[in-house]
Protein backbone atom coordinates (compact mmCIF):
# COMPACT_ATOMS: atom_id res chain seq x y z
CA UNK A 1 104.30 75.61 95.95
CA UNK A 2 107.20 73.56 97.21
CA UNK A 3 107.23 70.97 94.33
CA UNK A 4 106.71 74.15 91.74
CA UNK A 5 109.67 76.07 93.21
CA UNK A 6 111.64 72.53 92.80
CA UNK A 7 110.57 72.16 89.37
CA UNK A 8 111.40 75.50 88.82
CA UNK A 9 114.97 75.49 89.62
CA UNK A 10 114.25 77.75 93.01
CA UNK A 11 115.08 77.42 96.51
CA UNK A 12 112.49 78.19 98.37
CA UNK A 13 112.84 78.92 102.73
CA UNK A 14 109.86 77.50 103.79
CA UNK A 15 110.36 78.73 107.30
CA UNK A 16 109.97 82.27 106.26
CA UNK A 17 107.12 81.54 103.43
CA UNK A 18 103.77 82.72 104.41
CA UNK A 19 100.80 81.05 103.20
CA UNK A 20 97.06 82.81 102.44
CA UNK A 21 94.13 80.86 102.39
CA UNK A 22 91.64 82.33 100.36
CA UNK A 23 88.06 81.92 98.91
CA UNK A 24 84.82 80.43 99.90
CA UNK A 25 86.55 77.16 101.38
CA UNK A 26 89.11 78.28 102.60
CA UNK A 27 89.29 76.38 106.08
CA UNK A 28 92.56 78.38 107.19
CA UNK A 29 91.89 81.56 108.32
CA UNK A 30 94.93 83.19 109.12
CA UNK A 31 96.05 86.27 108.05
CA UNK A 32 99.17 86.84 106.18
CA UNK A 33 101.30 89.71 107.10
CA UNK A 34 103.39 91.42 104.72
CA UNK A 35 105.71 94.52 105.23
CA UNK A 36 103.67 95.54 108.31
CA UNK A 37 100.13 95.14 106.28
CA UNK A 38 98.48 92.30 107.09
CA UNK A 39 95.70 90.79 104.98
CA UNK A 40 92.60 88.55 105.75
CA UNK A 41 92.01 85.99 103.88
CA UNK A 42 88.88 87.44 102.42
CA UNK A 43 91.64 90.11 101.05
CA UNK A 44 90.20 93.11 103.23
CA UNK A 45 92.60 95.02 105.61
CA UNK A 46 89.82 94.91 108.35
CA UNK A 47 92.16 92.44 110.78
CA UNK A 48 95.21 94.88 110.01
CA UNK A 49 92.78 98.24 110.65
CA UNK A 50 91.68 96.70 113.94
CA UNK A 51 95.37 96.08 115.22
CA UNK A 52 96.03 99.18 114.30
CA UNK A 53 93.38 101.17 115.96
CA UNK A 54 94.64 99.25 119.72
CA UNK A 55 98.13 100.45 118.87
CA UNK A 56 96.81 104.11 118.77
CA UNK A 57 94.85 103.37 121.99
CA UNK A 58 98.06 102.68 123.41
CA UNK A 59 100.10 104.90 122.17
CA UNK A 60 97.65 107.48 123.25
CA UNK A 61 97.57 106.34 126.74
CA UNK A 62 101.65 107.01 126.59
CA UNK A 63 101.19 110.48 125.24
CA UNK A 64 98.09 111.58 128.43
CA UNK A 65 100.53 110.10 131.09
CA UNK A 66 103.10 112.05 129.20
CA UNK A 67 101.55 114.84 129.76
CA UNK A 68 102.20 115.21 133.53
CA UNK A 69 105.66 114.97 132.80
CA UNK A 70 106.54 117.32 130.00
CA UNK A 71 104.68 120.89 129.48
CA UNK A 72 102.26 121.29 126.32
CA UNK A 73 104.81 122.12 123.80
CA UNK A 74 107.05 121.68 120.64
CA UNK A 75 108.40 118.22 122.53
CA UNK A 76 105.34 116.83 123.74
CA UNK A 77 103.76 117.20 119.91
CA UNK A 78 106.87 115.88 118.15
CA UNK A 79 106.84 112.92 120.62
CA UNK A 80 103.05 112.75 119.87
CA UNK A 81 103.61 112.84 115.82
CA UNK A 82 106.18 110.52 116.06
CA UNK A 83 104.29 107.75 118.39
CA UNK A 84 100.63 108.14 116.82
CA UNK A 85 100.29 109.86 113.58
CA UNK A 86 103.79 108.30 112.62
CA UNK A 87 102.44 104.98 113.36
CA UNK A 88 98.82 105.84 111.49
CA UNK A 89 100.67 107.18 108.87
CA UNK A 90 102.44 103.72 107.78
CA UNK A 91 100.77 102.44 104.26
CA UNK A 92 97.33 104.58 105.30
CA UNK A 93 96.77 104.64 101.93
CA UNK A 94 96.70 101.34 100.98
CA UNK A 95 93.92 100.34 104.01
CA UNK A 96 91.82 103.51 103.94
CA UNK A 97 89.34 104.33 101.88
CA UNK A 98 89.87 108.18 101.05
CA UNK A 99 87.11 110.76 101.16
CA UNK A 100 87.00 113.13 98.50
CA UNK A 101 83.07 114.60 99.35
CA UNK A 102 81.53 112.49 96.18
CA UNK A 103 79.32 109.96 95.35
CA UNK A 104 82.20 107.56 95.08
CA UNK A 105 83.45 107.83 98.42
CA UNK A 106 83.19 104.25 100.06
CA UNK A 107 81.38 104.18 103.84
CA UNK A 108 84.08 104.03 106.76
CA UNK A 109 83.30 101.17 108.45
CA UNK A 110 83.22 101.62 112.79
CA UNK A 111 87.19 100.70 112.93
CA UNK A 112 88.30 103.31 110.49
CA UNK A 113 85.91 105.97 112.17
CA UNK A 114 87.40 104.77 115.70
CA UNK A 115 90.87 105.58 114.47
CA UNK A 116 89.59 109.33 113.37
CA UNK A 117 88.73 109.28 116.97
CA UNK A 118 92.13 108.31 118.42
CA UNK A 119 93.80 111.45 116.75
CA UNK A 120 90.60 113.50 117.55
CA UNK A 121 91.72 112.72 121.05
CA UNK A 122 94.75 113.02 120.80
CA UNK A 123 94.38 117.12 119.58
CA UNK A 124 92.30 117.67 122.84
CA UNK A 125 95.75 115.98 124.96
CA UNK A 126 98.27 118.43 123.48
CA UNK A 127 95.41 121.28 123.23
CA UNK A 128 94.57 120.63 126.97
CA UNK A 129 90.95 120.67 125.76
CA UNK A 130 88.13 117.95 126.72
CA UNK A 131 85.11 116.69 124.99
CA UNK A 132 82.36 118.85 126.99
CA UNK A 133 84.22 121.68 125.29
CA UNK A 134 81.99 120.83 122.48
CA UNK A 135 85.36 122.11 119.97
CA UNK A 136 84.26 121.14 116.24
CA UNK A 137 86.77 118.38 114.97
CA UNK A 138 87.62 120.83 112.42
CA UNK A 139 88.96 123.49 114.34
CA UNK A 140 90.69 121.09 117.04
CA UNK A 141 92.79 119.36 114.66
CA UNK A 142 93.66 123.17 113.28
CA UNK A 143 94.26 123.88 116.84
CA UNK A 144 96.28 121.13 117.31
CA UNK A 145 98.23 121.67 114.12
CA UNK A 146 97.57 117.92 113.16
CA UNK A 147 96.29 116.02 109.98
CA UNK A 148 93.23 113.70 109.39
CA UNK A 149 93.71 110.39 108.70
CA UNK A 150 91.85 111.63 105.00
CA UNK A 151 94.24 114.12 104.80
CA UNK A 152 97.21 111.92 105.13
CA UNK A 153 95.15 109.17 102.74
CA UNK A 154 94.97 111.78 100.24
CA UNK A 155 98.75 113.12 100.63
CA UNK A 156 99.58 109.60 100.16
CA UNK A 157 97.56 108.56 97.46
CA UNK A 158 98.60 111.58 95.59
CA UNK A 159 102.16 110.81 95.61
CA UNK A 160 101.83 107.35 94.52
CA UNK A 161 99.72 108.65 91.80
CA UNK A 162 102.54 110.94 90.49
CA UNK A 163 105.10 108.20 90.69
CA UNK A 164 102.98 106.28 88.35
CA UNK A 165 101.89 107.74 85.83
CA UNK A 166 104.64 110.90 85.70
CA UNK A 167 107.76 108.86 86.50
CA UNK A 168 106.32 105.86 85.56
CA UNK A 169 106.97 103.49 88.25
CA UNK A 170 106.36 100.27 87.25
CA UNK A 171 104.85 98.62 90.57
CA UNK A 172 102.36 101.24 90.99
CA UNK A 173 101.70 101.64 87.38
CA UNK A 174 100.30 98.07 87.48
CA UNK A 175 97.12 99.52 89.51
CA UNK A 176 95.97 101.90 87.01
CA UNK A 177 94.58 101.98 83.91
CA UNK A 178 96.52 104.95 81.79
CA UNK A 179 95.37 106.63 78.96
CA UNK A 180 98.68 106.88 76.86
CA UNK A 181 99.31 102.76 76.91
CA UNK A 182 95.69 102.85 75.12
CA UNK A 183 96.04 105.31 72.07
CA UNK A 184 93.78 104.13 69.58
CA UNK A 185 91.21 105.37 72.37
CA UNK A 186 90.26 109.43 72.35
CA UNK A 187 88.13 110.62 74.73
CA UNK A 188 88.02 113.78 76.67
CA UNK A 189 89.11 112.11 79.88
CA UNK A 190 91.75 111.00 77.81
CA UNK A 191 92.57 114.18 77.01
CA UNK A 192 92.64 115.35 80.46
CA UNK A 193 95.10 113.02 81.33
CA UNK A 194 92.50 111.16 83.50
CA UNK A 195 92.89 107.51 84.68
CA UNK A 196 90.89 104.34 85.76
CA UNK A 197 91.44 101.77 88.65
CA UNK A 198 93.17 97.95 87.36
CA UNK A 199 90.72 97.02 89.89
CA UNK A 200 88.26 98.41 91.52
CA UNK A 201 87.82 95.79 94.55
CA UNK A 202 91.29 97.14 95.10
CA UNK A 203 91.62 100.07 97.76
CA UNK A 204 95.09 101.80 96.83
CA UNK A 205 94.17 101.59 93.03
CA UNK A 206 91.21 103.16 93.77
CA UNK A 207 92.56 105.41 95.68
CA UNK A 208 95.50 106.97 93.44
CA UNK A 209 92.88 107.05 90.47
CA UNK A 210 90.19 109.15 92.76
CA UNK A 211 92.60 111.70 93.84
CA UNK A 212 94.39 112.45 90.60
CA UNK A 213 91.30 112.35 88.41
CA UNK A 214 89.85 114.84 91.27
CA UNK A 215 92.15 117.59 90.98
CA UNK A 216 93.47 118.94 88.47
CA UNK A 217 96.43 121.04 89.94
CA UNK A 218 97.78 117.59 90.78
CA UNK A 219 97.41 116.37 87.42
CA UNK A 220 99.09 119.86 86.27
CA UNK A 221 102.67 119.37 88.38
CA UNK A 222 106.14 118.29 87.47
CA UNK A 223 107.55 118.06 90.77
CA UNK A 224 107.08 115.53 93.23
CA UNK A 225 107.75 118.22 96.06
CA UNK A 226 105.05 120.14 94.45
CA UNK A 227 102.50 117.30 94.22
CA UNK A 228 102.63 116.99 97.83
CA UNK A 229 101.70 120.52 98.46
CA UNK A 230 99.23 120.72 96.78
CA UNK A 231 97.69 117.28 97.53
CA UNK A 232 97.72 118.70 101.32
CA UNK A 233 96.16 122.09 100.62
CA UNK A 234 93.37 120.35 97.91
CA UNK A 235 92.65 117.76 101.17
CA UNK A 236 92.16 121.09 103.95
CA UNK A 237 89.83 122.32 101.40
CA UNK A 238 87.71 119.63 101.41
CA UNK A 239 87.32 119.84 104.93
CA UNK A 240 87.31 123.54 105.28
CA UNK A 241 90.19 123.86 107.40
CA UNK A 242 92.33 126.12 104.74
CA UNK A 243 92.38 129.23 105.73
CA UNK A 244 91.86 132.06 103.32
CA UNK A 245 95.34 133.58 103.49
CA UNK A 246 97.03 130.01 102.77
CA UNK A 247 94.31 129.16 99.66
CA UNK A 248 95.42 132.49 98.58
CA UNK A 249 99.38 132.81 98.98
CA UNK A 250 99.22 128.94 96.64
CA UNK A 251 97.38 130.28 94.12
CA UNK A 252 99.19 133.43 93.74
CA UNK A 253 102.43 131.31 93.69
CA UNK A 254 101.29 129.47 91.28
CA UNK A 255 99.55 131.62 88.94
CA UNK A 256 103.19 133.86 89.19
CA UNK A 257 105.26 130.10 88.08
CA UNK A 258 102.68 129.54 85.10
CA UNK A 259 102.71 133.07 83.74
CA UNK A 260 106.64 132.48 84.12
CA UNK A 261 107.19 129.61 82.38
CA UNK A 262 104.63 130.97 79.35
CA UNK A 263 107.15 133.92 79.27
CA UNK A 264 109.92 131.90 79.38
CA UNK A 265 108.51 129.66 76.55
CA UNK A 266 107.32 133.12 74.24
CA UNK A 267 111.19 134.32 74.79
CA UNK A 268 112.60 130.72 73.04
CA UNK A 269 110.03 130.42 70.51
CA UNK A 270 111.07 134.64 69.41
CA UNK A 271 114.83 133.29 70.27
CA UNK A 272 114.62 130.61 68.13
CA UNK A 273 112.96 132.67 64.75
């Protein structure tokens, strides 16, 4: 790499190069560690997913000591968000494997189920609550006012999706297959403005193309604000933790901005005859 950065006219700082051994004979197995991901050499996130899940061991431990100090309130939980689910929310997309009740989702493996666990536990801290409770996960992150790891995984993914393929960004656009770079191809997921993974031994690729191809009020936004929205309310309804008033305040929102915009549209069309 050295000699072909020479060659090549480039100056390359080999004390802050980083160097992946990879493959079936690959004798050095240390991970590399890029932008706070770091990847095994086999190119699985399982090293980076097991650091992670100590740090939220930790920084749960900070948040039950905490607990003696400060009463169960607005500062305890933004203290909370900001020391465990900020720190599980750091490129969760790109290392978890999102969960969209199909036949495609991919098993969690005991790490990834462990770090569930960590913000399951961390709900029953600021909730006050304890495991003989017997409180369904479900209704103790509700409680609790906190996401699922999923949730955030699908938030995520969602957004990257939308930068993508709607404002075309070219980095993420590399992991996706898109149906209007392949015109001479009609087909009617095509048509619905579905998409395909570059790879599909890759997790975030897989990832943005499962969530937008799974709902279609994704697919159907403009706005990036509005992507999020609904990316959060589509992930509580997969694990049944919208309530009815919220499922029905979006839709009626929404079904007011599309009936709108089809006025709006019927006003130029008569404007411009």
């Amino acid at each position: 790499m050295v000699a072909y950065a020479g060659a090549s006219g480039l100056c390359l700082n080999v004390d802050k190069t980083q160097f992946l051994d990879i493959g079936q004979g690959a004798t050095d197995r240390h991970p590399l560690k890029i932008l706070g991901t770091t990847i095994d050499h086999d190119l699985t996130f399982k090293t980076h997913n097991e650091a992670l899940l100590v740090d939220l061991k930790r920084r749960n431990g900070m948040i039950y000591r905490l607990r003696t100090e400060l009463p169960r309130g607005t500062l305890l939980k933004a203290i909370a968000e900001a020391l465990v689910v900020g720190k599980a929310r750091s490129a969760l997309w790109i290392t978890w494997p999102v969960q969209l009740s199909d036949s495609n989702d991919a098993p969690l493996s005991g790490t990834e189920k462990a770090m569930q666990v960590e913000i399951n536990d961390l709900a029953r801290i600021l909730t006050n609550k304890k495991r003989k409770h017997r409180i369904k996960i479900k209704e103790l992150l509700k409680r609790a006012n906190l996401p699922s790891l999923n949730e955030i995984a699908i938030i995520q993914a969602a957004t990257a999706a939308f930068k993508a393929i709607k404002l075309k960004n070219p980095a993420l656009r590399d992991c996706l297959i898109i149906p209007e770079e392949n015109p001479d191809r009609t087909t009617r997921a095509t048509a619905a403005g579905l998409v395909r993974p570059a790879s599909t031994r890759s997790i975030p690729a897989l990832n943005m193309a499962r969530v937008w191809n799974k709902f279609e009020s994704i697919r159907a936004e403009d706005s990036l604000e509005r992507v999020k929205e609904w990316a959060r309310l589509e992930a509580r309804r997969l694990e049944d933790r919208l309530t009815f008033s919220e499922r029905t305040t979006i839709d009626y929102n929404y079904a007011i901005e599309a009936i709108t915009a089809k006025n709006c549209a019927s006003l130029e069309s008569q404007n411009t005859l």
